[in-house]
Protein backbone atom coordinates (compact mmCIF):
# COMPACT_ATOMS: atom_id res chain seq x y z
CA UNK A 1 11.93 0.51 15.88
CA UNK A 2 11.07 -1.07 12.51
CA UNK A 3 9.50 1.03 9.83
CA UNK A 4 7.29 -0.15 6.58
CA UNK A 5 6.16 2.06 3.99
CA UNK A 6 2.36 1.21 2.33
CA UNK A 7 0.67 2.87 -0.58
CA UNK A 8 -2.71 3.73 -1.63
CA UNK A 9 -1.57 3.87 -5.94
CA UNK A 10 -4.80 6.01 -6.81
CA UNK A 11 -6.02 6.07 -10.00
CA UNK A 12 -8.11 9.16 -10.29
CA UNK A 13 -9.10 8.56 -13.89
CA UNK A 14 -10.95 5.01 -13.40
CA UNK A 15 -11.43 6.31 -9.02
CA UNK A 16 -9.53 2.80 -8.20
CA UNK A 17 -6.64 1.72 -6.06
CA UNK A 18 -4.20 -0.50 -6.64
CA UNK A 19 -4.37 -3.83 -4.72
CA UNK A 20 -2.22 -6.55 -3.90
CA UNK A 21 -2.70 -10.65 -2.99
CA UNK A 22 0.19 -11.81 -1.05
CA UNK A 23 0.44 -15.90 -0.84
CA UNK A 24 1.41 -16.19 2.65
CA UNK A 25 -1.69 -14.30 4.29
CA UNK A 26 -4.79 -13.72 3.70
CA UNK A 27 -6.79 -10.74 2.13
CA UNK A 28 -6.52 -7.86 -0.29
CA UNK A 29 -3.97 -5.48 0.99
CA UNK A 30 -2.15 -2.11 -0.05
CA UNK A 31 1.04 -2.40 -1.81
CA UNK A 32 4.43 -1.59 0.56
CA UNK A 33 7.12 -3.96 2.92
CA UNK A 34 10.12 -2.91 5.29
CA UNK A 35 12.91 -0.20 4.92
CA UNK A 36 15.84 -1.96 4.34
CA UNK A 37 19.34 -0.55 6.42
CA UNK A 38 20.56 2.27 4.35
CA UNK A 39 17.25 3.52 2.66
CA UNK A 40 14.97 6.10 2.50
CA UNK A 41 11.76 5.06 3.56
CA UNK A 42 10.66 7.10 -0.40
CA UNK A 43 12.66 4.79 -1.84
CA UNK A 44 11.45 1.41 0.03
CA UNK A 45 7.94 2.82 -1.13
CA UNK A 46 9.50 3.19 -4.48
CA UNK A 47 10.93 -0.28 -4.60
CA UNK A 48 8.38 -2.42 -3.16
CA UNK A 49 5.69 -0.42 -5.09
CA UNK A 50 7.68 -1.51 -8.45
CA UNK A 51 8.10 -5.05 -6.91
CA UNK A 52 4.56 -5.97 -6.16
CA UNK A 53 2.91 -4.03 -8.55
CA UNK A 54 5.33 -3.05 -11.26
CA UNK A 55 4.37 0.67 -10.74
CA UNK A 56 7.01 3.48 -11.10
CA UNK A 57 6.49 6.44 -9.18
CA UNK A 58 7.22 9.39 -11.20
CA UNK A 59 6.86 12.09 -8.64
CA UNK A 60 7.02 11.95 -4.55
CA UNK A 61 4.43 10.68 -3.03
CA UNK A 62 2.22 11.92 -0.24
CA UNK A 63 2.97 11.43 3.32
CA UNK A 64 -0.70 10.56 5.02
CA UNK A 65 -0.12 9.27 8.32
CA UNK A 66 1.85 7.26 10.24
CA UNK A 67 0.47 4.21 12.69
CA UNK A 68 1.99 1.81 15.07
CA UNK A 69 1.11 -2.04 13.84
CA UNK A 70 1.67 -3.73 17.16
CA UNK A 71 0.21 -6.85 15.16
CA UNK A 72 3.86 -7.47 13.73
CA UNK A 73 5.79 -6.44 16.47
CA UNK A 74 5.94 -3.94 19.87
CA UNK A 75 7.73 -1.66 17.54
CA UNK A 76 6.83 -1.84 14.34
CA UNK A 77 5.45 1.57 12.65
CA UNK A 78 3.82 2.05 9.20
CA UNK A 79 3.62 5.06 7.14
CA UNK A 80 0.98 5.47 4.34
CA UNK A 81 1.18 7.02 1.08
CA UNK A 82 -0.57 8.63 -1.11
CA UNK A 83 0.60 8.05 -4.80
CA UNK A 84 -1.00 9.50 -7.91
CA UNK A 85 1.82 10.04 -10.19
CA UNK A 86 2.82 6.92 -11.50
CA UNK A 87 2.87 4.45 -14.57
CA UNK A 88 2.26 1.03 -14.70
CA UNK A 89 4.83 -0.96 -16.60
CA UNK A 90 3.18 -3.88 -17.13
CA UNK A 91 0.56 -6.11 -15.42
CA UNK A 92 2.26 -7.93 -12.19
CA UNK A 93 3.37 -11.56 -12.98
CA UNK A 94 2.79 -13.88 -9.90
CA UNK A 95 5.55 -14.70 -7.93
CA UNK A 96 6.53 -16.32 -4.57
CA UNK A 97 5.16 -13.18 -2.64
CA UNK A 98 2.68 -11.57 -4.84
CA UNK A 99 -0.02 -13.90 -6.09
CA UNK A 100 -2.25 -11.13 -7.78
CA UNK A 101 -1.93 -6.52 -8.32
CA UNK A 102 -4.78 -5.37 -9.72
CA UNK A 103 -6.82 -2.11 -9.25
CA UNK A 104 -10.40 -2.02 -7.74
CA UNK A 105 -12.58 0.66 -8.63
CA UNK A 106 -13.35 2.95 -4.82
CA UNK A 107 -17.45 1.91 -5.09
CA UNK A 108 -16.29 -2.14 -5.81
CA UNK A 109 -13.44 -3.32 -3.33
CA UNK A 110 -12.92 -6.83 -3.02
CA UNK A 111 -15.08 -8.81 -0.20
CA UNK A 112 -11.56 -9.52 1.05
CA UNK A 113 -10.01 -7.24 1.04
CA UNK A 114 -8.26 -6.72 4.85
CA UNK A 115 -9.80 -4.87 7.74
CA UNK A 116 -6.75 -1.93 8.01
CA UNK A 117 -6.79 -1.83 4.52
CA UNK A 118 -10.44 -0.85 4.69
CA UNK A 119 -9.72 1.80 7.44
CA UNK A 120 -6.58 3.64 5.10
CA UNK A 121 -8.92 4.09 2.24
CA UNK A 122 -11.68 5.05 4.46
CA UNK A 123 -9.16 7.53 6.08
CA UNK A 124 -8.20 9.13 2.74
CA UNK A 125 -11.24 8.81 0.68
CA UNK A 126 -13.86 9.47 2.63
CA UNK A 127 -12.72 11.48 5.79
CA UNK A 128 -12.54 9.33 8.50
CA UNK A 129 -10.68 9.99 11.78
CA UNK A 130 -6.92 8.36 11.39
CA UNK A 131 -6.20 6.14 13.78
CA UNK A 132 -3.26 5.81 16.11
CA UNK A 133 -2.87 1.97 15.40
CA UNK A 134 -2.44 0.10 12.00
């Protein structure tokens, strides 16, 4: 089995969420990658959270659900996060994966922002049924 960790990085102050832009696919997603051999999958959330957004967490974050994404592979399982204690350490420069991090305001999410993507905030925000599947 292969795990990822994603994050919804809430902003309850501003009610936004913190996006990211990758530059291999398509579509506004929430931030997170694999667990590499060896790690916790709190501290893969940790690192790619710092990578693609240049958050740091600075408490645990919120278990929310787990989902299997048989998009990527027949085994492949995702669990989501909820953060809200963080800081931002600076805005995200663009790099080979990352093309844009920004936050969206809840009420103004970006047109493209991906279809699952949609469904975890809708799951979290506004009560929807969680779904077995990424």
């Amino acid at each position: 089995m292969t795990l990822g960790a994603r994050a919804i990085v809430f902003d309850e102050a501003q009610n936004a969420v913190l996006l990211v832009r990758h530059t291999y696919v398509p579509g506004w997603q929430l931030p997170g990658g694999g667990v590499e051999a060896g790690e916790t999958v709190e501290d893969a959330l940790r690192r790619e959270v710092l990578e693609e957004g240049n958050i740091e967490l600075l408490g645990r974050p919120e278990l929310r659900s787990l989902h299997f994404n048989k998009a990527a592979t027949s085994r492949d399982h995702v669990a989501l996060y909820l953060v809200k204690n963080f800081r931002r350490i600076g805005e995200h420069v663009p790099d080979r994966e990352i093309a844009e991090a920004r936050f969206f305001p809840l009420e103004a999410l970006p047109p493209e922002i991906t279809s699952a993507t949609r469904r975890r905030l809708a799951e979290v925000f506004e009560g929807a049924e969680v779904a077995a599947e990424w």
